[in-house]
Protein backbone atom coordinates (compact mmCIF):
# COMPACT_ATOMS: atom_id res chain seq x y z
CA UNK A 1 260.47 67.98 -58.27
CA UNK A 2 260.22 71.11 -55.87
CA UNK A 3 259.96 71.22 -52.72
CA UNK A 4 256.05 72.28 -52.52
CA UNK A 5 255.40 69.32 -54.34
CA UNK A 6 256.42 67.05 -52.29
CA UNK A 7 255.15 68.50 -49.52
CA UNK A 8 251.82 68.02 -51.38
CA UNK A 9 252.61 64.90 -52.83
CA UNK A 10 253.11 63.77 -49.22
CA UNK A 11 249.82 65.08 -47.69
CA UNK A 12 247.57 63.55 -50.47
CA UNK A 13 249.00 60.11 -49.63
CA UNK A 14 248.75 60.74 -45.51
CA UNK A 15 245.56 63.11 -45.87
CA UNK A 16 243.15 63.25 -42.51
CA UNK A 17 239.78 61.51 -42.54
CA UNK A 18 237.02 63.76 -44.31
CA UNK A 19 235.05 65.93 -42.08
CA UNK A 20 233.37 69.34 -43.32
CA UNK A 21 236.14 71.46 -45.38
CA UNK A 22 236.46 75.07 -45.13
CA UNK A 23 238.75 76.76 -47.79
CA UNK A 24 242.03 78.53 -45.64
CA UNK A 25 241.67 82.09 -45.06
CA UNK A 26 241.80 84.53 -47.14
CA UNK A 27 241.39 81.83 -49.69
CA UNK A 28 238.20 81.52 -52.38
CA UNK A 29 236.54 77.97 -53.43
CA UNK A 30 234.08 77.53 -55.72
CA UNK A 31 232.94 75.42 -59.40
CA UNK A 32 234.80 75.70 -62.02
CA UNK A 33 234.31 73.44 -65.31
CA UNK A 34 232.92 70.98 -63.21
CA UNK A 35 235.48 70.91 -60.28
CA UNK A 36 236.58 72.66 -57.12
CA UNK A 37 238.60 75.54 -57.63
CA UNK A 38 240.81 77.18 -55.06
CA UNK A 39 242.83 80.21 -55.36
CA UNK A 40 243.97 83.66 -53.01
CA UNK A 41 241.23 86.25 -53.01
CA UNK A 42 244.20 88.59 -53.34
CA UNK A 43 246.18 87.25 -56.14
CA UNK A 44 247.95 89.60 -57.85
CA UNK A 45 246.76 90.28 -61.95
CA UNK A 46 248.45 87.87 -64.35
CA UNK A 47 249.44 85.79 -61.23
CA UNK A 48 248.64 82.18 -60.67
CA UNK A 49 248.38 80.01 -57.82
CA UNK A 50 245.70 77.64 -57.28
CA UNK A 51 244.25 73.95 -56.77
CA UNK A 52 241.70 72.58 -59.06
CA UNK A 53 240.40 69.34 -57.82
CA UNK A 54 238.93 67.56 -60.39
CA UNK A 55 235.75 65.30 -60.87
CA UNK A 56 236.14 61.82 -60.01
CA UNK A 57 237.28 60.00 -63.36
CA UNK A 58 235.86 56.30 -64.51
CA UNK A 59 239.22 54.10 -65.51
CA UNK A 60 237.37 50.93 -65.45
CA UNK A 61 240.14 48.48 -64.45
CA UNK A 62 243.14 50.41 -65.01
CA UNK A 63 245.95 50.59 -62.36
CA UNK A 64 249.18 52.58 -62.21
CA UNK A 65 250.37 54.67 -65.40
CA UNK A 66 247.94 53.54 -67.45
CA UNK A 67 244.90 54.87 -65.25
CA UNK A 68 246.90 58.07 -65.42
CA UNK A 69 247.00 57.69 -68.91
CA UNK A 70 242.62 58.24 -69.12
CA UNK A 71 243.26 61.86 -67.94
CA UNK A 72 242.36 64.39 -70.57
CA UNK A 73 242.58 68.24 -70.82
CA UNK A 74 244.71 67.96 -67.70
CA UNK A 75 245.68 71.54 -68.36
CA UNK A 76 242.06 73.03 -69.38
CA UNK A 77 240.78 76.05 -67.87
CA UNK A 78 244.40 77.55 -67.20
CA UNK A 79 244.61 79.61 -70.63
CA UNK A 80 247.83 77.94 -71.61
CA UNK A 81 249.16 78.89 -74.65
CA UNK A 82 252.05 76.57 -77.07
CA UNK A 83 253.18 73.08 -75.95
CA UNK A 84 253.63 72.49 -72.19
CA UNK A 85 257.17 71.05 -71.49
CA UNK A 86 256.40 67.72 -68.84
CA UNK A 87 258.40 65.35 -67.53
CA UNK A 88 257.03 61.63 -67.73
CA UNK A 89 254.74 60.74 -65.44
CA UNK A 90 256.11 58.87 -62.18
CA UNK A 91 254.27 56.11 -59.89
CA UNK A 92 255.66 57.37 -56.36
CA UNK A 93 254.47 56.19 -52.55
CA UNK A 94 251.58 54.32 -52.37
CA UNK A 95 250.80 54.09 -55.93
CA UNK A 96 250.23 58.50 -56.38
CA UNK A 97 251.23 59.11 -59.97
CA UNK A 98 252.28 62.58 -60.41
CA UNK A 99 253.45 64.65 -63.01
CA UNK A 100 254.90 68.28 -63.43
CA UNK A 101 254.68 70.46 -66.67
CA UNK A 102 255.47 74.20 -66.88
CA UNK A 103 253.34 76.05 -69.44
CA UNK A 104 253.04 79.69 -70.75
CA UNK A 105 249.85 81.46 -69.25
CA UNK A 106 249.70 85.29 -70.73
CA UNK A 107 253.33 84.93 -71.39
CA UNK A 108 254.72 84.10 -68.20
CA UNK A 109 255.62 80.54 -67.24
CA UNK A 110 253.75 78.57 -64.74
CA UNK A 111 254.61 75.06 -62.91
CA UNK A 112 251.66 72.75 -62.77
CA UNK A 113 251.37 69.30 -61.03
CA UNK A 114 248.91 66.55 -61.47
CA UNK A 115 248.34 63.71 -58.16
CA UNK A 116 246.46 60.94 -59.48
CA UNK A 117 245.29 58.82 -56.08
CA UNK A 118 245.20 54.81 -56.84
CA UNK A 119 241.97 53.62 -58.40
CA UNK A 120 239.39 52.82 -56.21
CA UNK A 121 236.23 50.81 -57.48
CA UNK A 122 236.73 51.81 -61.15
CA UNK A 123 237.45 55.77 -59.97
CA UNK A 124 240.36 58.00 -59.83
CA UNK A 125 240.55 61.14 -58.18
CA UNK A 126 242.86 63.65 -59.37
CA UNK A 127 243.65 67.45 -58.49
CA UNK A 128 245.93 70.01 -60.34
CA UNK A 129 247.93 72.39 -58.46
CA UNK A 130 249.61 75.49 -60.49
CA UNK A 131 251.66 78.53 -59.86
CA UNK A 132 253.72 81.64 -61.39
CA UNK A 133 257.54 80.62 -60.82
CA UNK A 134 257.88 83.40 -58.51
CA UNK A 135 259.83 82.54 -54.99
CA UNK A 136 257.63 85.71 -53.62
CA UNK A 137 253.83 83.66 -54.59
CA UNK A 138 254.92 80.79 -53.18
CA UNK A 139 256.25 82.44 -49.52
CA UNK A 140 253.05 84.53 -49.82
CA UNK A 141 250.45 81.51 -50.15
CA UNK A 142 252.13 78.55 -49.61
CA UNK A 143 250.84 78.14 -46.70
CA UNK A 144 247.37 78.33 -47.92
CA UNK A 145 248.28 75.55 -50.52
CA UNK A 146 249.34 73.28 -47.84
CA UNK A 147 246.59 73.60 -45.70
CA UNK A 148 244.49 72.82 -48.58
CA UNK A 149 246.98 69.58 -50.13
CA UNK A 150 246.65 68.20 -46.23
CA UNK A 151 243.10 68.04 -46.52
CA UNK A 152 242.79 66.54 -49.90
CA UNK A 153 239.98 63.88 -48.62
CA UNK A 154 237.64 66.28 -48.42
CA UNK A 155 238.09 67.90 -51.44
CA UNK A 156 235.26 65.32 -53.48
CA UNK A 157 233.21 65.74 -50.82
CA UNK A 158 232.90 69.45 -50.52
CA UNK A 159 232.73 68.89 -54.73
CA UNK A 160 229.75 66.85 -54.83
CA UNK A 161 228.24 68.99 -51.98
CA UNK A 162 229.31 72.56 -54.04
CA UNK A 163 228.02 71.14 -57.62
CA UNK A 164 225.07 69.70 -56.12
CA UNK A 165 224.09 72.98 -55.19
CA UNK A 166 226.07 74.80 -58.32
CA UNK A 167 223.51 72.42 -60.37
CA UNK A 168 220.39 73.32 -58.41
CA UNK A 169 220.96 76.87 -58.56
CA UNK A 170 221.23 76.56 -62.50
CA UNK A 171 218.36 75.03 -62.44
CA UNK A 172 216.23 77.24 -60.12
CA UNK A 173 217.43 80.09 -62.23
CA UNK A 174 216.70 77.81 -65.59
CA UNK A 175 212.97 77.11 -64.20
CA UNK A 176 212.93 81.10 -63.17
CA UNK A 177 214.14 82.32 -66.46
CA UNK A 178 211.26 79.63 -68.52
CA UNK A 179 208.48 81.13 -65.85
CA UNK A 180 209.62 84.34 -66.67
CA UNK A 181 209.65 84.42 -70.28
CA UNK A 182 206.15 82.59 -70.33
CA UNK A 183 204.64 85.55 -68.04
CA UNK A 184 205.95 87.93 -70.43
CA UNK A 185 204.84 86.13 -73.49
CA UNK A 186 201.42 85.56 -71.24
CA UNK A 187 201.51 89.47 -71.22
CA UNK A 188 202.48 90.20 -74.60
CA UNK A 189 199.43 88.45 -75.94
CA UNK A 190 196.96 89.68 -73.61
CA UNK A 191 194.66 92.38 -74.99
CA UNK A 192 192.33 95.07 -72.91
CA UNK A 193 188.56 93.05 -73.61
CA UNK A 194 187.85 94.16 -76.88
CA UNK A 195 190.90 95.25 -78.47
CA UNK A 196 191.84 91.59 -79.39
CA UNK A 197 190.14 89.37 -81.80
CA UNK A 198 187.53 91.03 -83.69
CA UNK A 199 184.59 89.12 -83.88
CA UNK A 200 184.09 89.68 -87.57
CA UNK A 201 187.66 87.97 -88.23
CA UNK A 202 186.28 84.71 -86.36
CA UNK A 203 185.30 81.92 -88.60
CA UNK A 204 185.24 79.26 -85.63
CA UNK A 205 185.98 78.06 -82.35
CA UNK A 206 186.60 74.72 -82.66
CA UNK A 207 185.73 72.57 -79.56
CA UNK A 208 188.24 69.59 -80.03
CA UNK A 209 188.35 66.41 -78.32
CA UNK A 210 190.91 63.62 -77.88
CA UNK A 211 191.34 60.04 -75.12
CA UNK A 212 195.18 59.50 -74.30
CA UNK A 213 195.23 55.97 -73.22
CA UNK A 214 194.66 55.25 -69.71
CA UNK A 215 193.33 58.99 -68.87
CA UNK A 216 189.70 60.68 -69.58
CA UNK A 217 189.04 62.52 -72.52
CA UNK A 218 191.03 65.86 -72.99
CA UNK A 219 188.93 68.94 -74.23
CA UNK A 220 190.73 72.42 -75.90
CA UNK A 221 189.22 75.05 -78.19
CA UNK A 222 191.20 76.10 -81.05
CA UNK A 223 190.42 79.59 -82.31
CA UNK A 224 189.98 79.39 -86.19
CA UNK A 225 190.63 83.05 -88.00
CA UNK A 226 189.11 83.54 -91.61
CA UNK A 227 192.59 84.14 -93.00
CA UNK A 228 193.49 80.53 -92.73
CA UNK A 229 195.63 81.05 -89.70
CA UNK A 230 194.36 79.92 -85.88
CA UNK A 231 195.70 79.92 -82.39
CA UNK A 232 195.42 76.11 -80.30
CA UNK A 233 194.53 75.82 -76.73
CA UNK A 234 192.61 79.12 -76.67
CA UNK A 235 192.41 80.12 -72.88
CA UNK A 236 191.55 83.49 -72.65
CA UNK A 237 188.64 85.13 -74.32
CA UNK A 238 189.19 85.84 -77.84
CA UNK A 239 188.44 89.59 -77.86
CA UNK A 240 191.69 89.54 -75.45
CA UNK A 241 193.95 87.91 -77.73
CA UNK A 242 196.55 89.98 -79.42
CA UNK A 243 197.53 87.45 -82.65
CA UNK A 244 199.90 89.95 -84.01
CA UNK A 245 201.70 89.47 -80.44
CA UNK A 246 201.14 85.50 -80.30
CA UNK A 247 202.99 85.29 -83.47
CA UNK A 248 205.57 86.85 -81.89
CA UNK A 249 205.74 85.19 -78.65
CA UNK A 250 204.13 82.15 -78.81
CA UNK A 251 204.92 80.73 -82.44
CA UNK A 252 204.15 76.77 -81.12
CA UNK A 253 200.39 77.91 -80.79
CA UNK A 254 200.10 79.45 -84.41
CA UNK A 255 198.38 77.03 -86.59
CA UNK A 256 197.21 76.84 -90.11
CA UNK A 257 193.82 75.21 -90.62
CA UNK A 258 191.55 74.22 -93.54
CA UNK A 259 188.43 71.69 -93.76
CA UNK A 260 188.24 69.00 -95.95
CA UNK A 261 184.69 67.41 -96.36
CA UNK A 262 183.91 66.76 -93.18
CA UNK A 263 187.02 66.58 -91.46
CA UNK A 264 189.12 69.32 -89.91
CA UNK A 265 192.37 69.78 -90.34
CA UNK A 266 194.99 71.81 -88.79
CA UNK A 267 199.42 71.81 -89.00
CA UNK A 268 201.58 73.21 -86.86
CA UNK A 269 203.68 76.33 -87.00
CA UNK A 270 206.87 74.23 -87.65
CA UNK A 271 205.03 71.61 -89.54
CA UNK A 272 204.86 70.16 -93.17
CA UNK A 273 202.13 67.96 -92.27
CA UNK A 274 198.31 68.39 -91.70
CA UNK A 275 196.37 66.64 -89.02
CA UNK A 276 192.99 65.83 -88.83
CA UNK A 277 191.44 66.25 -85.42
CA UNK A 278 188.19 65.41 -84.21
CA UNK A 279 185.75 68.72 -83.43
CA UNK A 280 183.02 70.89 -83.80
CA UNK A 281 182.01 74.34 -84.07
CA UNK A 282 181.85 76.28 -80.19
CA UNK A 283 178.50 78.41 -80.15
CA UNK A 284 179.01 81.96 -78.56
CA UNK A 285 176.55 82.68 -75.56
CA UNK A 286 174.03 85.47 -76.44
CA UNK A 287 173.78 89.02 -74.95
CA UNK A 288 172.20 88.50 -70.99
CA UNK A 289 171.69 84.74 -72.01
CA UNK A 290 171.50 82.74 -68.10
CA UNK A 291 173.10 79.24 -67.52
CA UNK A 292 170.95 76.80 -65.31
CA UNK A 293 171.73 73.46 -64.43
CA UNK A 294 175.34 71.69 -63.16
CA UNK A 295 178.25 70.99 -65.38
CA UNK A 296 181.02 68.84 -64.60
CA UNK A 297 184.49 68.02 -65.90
CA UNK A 298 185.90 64.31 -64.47
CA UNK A 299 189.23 63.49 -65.06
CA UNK A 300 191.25 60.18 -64.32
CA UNK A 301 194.77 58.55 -64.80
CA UNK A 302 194.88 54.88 -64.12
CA UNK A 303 198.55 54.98 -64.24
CA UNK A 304 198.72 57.35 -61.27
CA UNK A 305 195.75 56.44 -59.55
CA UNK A 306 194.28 59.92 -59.34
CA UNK A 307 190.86 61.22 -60.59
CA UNK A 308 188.91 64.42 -59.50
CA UNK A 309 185.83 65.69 -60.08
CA UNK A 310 185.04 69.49 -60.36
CA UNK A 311 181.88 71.23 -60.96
CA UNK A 312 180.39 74.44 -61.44
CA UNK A 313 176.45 75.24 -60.70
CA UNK A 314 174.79 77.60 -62.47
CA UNK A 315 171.19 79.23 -61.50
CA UNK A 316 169.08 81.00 -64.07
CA UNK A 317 169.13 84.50 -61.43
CA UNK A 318 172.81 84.99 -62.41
CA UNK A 319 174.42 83.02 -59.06
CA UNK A 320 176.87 80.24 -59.54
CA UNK A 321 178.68 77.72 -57.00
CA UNK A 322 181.70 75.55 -57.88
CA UNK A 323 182.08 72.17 -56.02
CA UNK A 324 184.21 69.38 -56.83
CA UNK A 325 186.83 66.56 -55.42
CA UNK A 326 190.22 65.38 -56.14
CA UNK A 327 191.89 62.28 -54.84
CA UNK A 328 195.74 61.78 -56.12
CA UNK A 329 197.71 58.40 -55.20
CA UNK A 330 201.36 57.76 -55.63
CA UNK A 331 200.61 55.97 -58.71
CA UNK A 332 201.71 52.14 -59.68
CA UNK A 333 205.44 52.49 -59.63
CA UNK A 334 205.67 53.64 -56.05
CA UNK A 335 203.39 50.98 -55.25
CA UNK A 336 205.14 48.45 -56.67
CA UNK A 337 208.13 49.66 -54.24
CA UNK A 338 206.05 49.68 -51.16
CA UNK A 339 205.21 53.05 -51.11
CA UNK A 340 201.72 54.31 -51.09
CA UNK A 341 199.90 57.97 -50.16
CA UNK A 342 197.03 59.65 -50.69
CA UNK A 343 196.24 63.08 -50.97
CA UNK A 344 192.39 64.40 -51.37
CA UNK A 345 190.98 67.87 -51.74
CA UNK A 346 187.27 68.67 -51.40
CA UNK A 347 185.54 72.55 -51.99
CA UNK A 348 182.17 73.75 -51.87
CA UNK A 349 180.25 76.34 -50.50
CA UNK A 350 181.22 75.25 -47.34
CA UNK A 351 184.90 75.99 -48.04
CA UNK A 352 187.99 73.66 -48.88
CA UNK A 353 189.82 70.67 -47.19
CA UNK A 354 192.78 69.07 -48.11
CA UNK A 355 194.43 66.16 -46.57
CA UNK A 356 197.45 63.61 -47.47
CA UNK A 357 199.22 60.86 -46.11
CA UNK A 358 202.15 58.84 -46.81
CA UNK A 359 202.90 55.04 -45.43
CA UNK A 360 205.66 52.66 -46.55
CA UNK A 361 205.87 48.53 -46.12
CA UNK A 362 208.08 48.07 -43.42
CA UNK A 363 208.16 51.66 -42.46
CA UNK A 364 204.99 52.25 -40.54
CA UNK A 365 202.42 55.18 -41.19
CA UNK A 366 203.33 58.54 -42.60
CA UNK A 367 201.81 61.56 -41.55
CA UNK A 368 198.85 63.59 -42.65
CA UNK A 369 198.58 67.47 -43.02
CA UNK A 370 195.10 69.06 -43.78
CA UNK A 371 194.71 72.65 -45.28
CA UNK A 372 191.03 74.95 -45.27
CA UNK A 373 189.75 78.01 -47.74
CA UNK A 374 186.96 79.96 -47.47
CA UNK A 375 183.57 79.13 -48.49
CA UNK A 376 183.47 82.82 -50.33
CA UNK A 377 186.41 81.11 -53.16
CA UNK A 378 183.56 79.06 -54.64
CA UNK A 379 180.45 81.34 -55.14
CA UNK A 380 179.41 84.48 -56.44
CA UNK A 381 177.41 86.02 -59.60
CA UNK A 382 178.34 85.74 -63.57
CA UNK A 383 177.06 87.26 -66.95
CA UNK A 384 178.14 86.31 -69.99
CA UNK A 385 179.54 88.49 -73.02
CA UNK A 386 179.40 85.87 -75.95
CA UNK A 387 182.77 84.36 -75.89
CA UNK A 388 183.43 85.67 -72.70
CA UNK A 389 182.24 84.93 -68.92
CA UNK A 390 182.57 87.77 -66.70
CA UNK A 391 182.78 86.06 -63.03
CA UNK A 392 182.69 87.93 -59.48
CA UNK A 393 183.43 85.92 -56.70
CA UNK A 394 182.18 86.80 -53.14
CA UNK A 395 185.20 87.21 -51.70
CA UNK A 396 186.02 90.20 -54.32
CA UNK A 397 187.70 88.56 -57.06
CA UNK A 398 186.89 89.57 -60.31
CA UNK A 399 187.30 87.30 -63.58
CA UNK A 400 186.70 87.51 -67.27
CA UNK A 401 187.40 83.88 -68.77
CA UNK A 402 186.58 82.30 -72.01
CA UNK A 403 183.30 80.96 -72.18
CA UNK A 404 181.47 78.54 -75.05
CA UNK A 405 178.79 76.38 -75.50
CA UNK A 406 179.65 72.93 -77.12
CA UNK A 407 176.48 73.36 -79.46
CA UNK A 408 173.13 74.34 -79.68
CA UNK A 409 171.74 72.02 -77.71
CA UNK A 410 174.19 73.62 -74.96
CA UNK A 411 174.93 70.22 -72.90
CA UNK A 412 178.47 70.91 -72.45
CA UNK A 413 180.06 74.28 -71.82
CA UNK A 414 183.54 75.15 -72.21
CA UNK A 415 185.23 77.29 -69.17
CA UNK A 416 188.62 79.21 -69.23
CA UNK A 417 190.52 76.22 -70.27
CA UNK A 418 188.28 73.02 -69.35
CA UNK A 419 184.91 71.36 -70.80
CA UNK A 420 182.14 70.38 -68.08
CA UNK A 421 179.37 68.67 -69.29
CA UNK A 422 175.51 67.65 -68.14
């Protein structure tokens, strides 16, 4: 065994306690197939010199040798090529096992060495260190490699801290990349009002209804073409829909559809299968036609213990008002641990609230934040364009949202993507 290995083989055994680890200078750490690798900024091409510490590894109640013996791939990552030539494996102070190979990266040979510390509560931790048999690499960064080996408790720390954040960034950029490619589908199937859906290609809108259990009812439209084919969940006025771009882009809201008596049928993109689903035909608003009266859309979950109320008033000279409430609990399983909150929101004319709180058994009171919008959010004027509500807000926003009645008696209307009712 070298010299620089038992050097290291020493400082793993006698390491410091862990405090917050800094890589040595001139020296660059970061994630690498799932541990912490560390390696000169500097190194030479087709040089190697680094320390891999791996993830801890479950050995149940294995000791000695044959914990060591659980280690797999203890080489993967380096780009060896044939069969490594390794000495057995030796149990050395304080129950390290170690074991040195020397392998053939791009043609060169390399020394690696593999510390195994003594199980501890079904866990090993283990670390890899490797180099190019070259007396000038180890003068140049031995040091470095020392520093590091002398500080080995730290190393799982810093690797739970680095892939902790290694694993949220993956995901911020996996949640980023899925918002992203829904905007631009969003965009792809958006048509300028009147260059989508031609009326004449419309055989229905179907206003569909369904009751998960535990929760209020849950409303869509489906738009049904005369070709057979439909799109589910319509949300945007169908004059703005560009199908040839939804086909494209969003395939999961394609649907085939078909009646069959009285019932109506419809099967997914992907599907062999039809379903039948409970609807009826959406009536179109006529040209200048005026809304009076005040629809609202309730919603509950028992499970979470939340329900809200939202509603929109509508007078006959063209002026509308939206008011509603929301109040949102922590729901049952919190409870059950002693947690509880409450947020509620409230809008009118007047403007909007919001408040929450948070309080735990045993923990005393949370605190409470409240938030305000303008009163100008929740009125304005509207006309409607037969599948199409054209909205202007007093505070200058402008809208044009999908719009139906649920039939001609014109009880229940159906608004962007929501049913309110009499």
């Amino acid at each position: 065994m070298s010299l620089l290995s038992l050097v290291g083989l020493m400082l793993l055994v006698l390491a410091s306690p862990a405090r917050a680890y800094d890589a040595p200078t001139g020296w660059t750490m970061r994630v690498v197939d799932d541990g912490l690798l560390q390696q000169p900024a500097d190194l030479p091409p087709g040089r190697v010199m680094q320390l891999w510490a791996a993830p801890p590894l479950e050995v149940g109640r294995a000791q000695g040798l044959d914990a060591f013996a659980r280690i797999r791939e203890p080489l993967r990552g380096l780009g060896a090529s044939g069969q490594p030539a390794c000495r057995a494996p030796e149990t050395l102070t304080a129950g390290v096992v170690v074991q040195s190979c020397v392998v053939t990266v791009a043609g060169a040979a390399v020394e690696t060495q593999v510390y195994m510390r003594p199980p501890r509560d079904g866990k090993v931790e283990w670390l890899r260190i490797a180099f190019s048999q070259e007396e000038a690499l180890l003068q140049r960064y031995g040091d470095g490699l020392k520093s590091i080996t002398g500080k080995s408790n730290e190393l799982w720390p810093t690797l739970r801290a680095l892939a902790g954040d290694d694993r949220r960034r993956r995901e911020e950029a996996e949640r980023s990349a899925t918002l992203e490619r829904r905007a631009a589908a969003e965009r792809a199937i958006r048509a300028a009002p009147g260059k989508g859906v031609a009326d004449k290609d419309i055989a229905f809108l179907l206003w569909t209804w369904y009751q998960p259990s535990g929760e209020s009812l849950v409303e869509h439209v489906h738009l049904l073409l005369k070709d057979g084919s439909g799109y589910q969940r319509l949300d945007l006025p169908p004059d703005e829909l560009d199908m040839a771009g939804a086909r494209r882009f969003q395939p999961e809201r394609v649907i085939q559809w078909r009646r069959q008596g009285s019932e109506w049928q419809i099967r997914d993109h992907d599907d062999k299968d039809w379903r039948t689903v409970q609807g009826r035909p959406a009536q179109p608003a006529e040209a200048g036609q005026r809304v009076d009266g005040t629809f609202t859309h309730s919603w509950y979950s028992i499970l979470g213990g939340s329900s809200s109320q939202n509603r929109f008033h509508f007078h006959g000279d063209g002026q509308f008002e939206q008011s509603g409430r929301a109040v949102f609990g922590t729901g049952s399983m919190a409870a059950a641990a002693g947690v509880t909150g409450m947020a509620t929101t409230s809008y009118s004319r007047g403007g909007s609230t919001g408040t929450s709180s948070v309080s735990a058994v045993g923990a005393g009171a949370g605190g409470g934040t409240t938030q305000r919008r303008n009163g100008a959010d929740f009125t304005g004027r509207y006309r409607l364009e037969r599948w199409a509500m054209v909205v202007e807000r007093d505070n200058g926003e402008q809208q044009r949202v999908l719009f139906a009645f649920s039939g001609p008696e014109r009880r229940s209307v159906f608004i962007k993507d929501t049913g309110y009712s009499k």
